[in-house]
C-alpha atoms as a PDB file:
ATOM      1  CA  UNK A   1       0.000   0.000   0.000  1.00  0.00           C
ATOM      2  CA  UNK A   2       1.593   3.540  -0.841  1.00  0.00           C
ATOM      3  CA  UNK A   3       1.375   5.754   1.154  1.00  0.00           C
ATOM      4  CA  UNK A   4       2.513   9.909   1.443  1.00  0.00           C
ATOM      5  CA  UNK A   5       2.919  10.781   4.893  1.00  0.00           C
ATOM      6  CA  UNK A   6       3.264  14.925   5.609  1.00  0.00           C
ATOM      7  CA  UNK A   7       3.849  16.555   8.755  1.00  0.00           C
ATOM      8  CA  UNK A   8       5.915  19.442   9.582  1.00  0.00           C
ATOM      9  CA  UNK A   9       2.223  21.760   9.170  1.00  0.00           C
ATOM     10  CA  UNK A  10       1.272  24.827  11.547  1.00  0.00           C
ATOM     11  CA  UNK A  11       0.745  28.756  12.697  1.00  0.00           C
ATOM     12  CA  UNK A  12       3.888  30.670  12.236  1.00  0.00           C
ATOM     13  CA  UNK A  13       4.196  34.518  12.012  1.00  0.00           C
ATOM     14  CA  UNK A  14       4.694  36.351   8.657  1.00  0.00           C
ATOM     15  CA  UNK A  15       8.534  35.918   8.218  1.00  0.00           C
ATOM     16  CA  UNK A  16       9.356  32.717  10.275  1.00  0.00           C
ATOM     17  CA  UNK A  17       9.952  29.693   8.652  1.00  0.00           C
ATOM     18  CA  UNK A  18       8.552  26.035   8.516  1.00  0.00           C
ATOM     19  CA  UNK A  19       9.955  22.919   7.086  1.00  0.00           C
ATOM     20  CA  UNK A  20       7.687  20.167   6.107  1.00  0.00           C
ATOM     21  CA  UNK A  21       8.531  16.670   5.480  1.00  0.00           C
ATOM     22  CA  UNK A  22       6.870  13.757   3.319  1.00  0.00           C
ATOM     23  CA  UNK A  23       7.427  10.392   3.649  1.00  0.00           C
ATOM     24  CA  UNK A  24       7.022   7.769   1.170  1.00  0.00           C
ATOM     25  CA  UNK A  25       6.018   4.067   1.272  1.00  0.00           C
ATOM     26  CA  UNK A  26       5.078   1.535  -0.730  1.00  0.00           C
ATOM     27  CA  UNK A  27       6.856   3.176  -3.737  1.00  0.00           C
ATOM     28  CA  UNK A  28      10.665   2.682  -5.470  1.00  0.00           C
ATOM     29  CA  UNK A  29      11.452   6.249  -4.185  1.00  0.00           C
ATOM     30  CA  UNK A  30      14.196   6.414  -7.053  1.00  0.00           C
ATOM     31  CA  UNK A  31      11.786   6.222  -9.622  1.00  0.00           C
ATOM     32  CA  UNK A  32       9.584   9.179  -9.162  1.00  0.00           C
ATOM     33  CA  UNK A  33       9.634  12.922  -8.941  1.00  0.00           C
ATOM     34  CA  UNK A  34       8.391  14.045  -5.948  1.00  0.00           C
ATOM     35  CA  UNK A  35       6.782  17.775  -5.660  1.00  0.00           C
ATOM     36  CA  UNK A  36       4.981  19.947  -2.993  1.00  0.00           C
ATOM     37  CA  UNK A  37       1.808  21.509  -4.263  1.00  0.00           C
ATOM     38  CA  UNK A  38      -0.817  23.794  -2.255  1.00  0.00           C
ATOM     39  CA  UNK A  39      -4.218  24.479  -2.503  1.00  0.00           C
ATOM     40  CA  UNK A  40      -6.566  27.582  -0.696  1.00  0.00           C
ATOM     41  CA  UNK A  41      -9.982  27.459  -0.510  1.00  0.00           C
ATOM     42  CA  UNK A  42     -11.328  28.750  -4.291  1.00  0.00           C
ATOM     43  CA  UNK A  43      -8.076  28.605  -5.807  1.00  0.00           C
ATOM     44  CA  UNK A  44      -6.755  26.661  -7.996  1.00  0.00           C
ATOM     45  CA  UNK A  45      -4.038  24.120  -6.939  1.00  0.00           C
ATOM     46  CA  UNK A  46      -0.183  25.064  -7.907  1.00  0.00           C
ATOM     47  CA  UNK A  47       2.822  23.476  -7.575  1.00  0.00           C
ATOM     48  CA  UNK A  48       5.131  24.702  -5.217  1.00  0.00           C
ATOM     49  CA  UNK A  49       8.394  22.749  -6.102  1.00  0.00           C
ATOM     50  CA  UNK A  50       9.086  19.403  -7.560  1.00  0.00           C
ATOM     51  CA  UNK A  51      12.762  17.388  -7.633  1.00  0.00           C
ATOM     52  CA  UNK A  52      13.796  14.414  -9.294  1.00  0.00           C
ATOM     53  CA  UNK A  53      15.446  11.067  -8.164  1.00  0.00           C
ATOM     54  CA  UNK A  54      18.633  13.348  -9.319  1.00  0.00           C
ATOM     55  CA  UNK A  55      17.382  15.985  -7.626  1.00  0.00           C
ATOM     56  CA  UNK A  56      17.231  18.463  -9.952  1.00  0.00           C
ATOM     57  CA  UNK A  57      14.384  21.296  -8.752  1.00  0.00           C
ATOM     58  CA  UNK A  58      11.789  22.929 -10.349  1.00  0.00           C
ATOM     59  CA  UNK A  59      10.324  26.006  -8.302  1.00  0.00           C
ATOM     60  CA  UNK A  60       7.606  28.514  -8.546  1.00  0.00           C
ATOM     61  CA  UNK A  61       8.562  32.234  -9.266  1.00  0.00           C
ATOM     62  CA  UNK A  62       5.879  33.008  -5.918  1.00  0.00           C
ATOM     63  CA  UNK A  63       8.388  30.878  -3.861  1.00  0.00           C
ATOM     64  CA  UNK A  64      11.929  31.352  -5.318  1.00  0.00           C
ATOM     65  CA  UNK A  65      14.618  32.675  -3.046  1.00  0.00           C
ATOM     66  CA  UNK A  66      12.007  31.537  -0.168  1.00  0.00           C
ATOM     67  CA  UNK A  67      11.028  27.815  -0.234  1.00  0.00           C
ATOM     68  CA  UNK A  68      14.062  25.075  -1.108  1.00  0.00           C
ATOM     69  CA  UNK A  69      13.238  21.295  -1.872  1.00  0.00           C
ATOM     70  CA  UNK A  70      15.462  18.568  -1.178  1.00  0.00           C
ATOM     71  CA  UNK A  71      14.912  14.933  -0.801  1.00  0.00           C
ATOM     72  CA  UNK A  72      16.899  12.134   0.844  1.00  0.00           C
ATOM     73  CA  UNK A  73      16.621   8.674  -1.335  1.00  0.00           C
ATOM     74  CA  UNK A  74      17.874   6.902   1.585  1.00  0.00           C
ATOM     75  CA  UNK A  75      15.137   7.595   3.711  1.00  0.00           C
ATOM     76  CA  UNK A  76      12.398   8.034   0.925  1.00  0.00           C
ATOM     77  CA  UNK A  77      11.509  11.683   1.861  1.00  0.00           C
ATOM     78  CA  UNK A  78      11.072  14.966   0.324  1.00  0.00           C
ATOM     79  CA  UNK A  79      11.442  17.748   2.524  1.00  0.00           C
ATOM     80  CA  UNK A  80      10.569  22.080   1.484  1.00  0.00           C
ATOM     81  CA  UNK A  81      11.832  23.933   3.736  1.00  0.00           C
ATOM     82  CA  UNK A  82       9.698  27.546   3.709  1.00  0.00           C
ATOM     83  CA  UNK A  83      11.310  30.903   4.637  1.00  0.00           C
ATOM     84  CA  UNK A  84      10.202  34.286   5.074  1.00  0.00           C
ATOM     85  CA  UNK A  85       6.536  33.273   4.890  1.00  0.00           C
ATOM     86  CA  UNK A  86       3.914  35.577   3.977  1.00  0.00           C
ATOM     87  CA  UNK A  87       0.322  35.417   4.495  1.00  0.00           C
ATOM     88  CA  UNK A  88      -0.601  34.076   0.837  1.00  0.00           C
ATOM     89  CA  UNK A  89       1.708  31.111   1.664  1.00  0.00           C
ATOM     90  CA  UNK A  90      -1.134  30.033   3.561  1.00  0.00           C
ATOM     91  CA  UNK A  91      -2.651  26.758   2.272  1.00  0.00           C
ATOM     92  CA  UNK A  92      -3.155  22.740   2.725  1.00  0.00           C
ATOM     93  CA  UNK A  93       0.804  21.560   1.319  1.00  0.00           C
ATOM     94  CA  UNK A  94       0.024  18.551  -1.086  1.00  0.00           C
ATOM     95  CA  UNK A  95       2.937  15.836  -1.036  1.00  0.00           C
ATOM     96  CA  UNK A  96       3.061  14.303  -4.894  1.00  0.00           C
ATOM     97  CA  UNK A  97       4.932  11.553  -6.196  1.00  0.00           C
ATOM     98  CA  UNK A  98       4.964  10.954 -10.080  1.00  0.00           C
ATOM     99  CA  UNK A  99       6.792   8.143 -11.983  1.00  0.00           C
ATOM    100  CA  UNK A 100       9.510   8.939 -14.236  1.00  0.00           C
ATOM    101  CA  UNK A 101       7.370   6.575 -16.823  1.00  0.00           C
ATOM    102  CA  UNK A 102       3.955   5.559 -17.097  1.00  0.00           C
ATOM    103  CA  UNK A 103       5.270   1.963 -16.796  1.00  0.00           C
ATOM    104  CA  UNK A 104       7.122   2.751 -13.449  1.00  0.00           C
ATOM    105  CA  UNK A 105       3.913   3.486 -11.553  1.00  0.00           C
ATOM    106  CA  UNK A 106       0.110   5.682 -11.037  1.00  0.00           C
ATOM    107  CA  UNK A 107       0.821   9.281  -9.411  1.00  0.00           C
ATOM    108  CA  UNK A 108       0.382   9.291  -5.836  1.00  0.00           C
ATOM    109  CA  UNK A 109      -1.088  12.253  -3.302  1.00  0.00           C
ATOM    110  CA  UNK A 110      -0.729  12.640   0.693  1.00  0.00           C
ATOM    111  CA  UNK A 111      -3.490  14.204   2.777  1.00  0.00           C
ATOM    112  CA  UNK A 112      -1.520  17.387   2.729  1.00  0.00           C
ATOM    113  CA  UNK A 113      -0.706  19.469   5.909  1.00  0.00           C
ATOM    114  CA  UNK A 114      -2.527  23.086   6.802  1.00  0.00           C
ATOM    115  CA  UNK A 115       0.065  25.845   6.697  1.00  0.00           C
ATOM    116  CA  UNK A 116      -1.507  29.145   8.050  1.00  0.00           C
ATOM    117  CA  UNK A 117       0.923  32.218   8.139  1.00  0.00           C
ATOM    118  CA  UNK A 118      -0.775  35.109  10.097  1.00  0.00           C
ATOM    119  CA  UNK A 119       0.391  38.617   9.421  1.00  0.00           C
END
């Protein structure tokens, strides 16, 4: 069973920082491309950032110079690590994982985790 486990979710003050974490399961971490979307109530949802097994990155212009994405195969985790944080960083953080191939696998989603920065 695969599962996308996030935590690392909470309140912080407009400038502080967060780092969330996903854990994977049930997949051959090497073979996907793992990325960190969000979501706010009547938007639409964006990524955030996405690396490769290679871990080269892919960022949003809202979030560059900000938010970093790394990912330890080792331990099958992605991690984005969020600074300065402004109030329309506030959203549910998706955890994705998506094969480097359709034959290597479906695309995968956590619950996400509720990041609320307050000004």
């Amino acid at each position: 069973q695969v599962q996308l486990a996030e935590s690392g979710g909470g309140l912080v003050q407009a400038g502080g920082s967060l780092r969330l974490s996903c854990a994977a399961s049930g997949i051959l971490f090497a073979n996907y491309v793992m990325g960190w979307y969000r979501q706010s109530p009547g938007k639409k949802r964006e990524l955030v950032a996405r690396i490769t097994p290679g871990s080269s990155t892919d960022v949003a212009d809202s979030v560059r110079g900000r938010f970093t994405i790394s990912r330890d195969n080792s331990r099958s985790t992605v991690y984005l690590q969020m600074n300065s944080l402004k109030p329309e960083d506030t959203a549910a953080y998706l955890c994705a994982a998506q094969p480097l191939g359709p034959r290597l696998g479906n695309d995968y989603w956590g619950q996400g985790t509720q990041v609320t920065v307050s000004s």
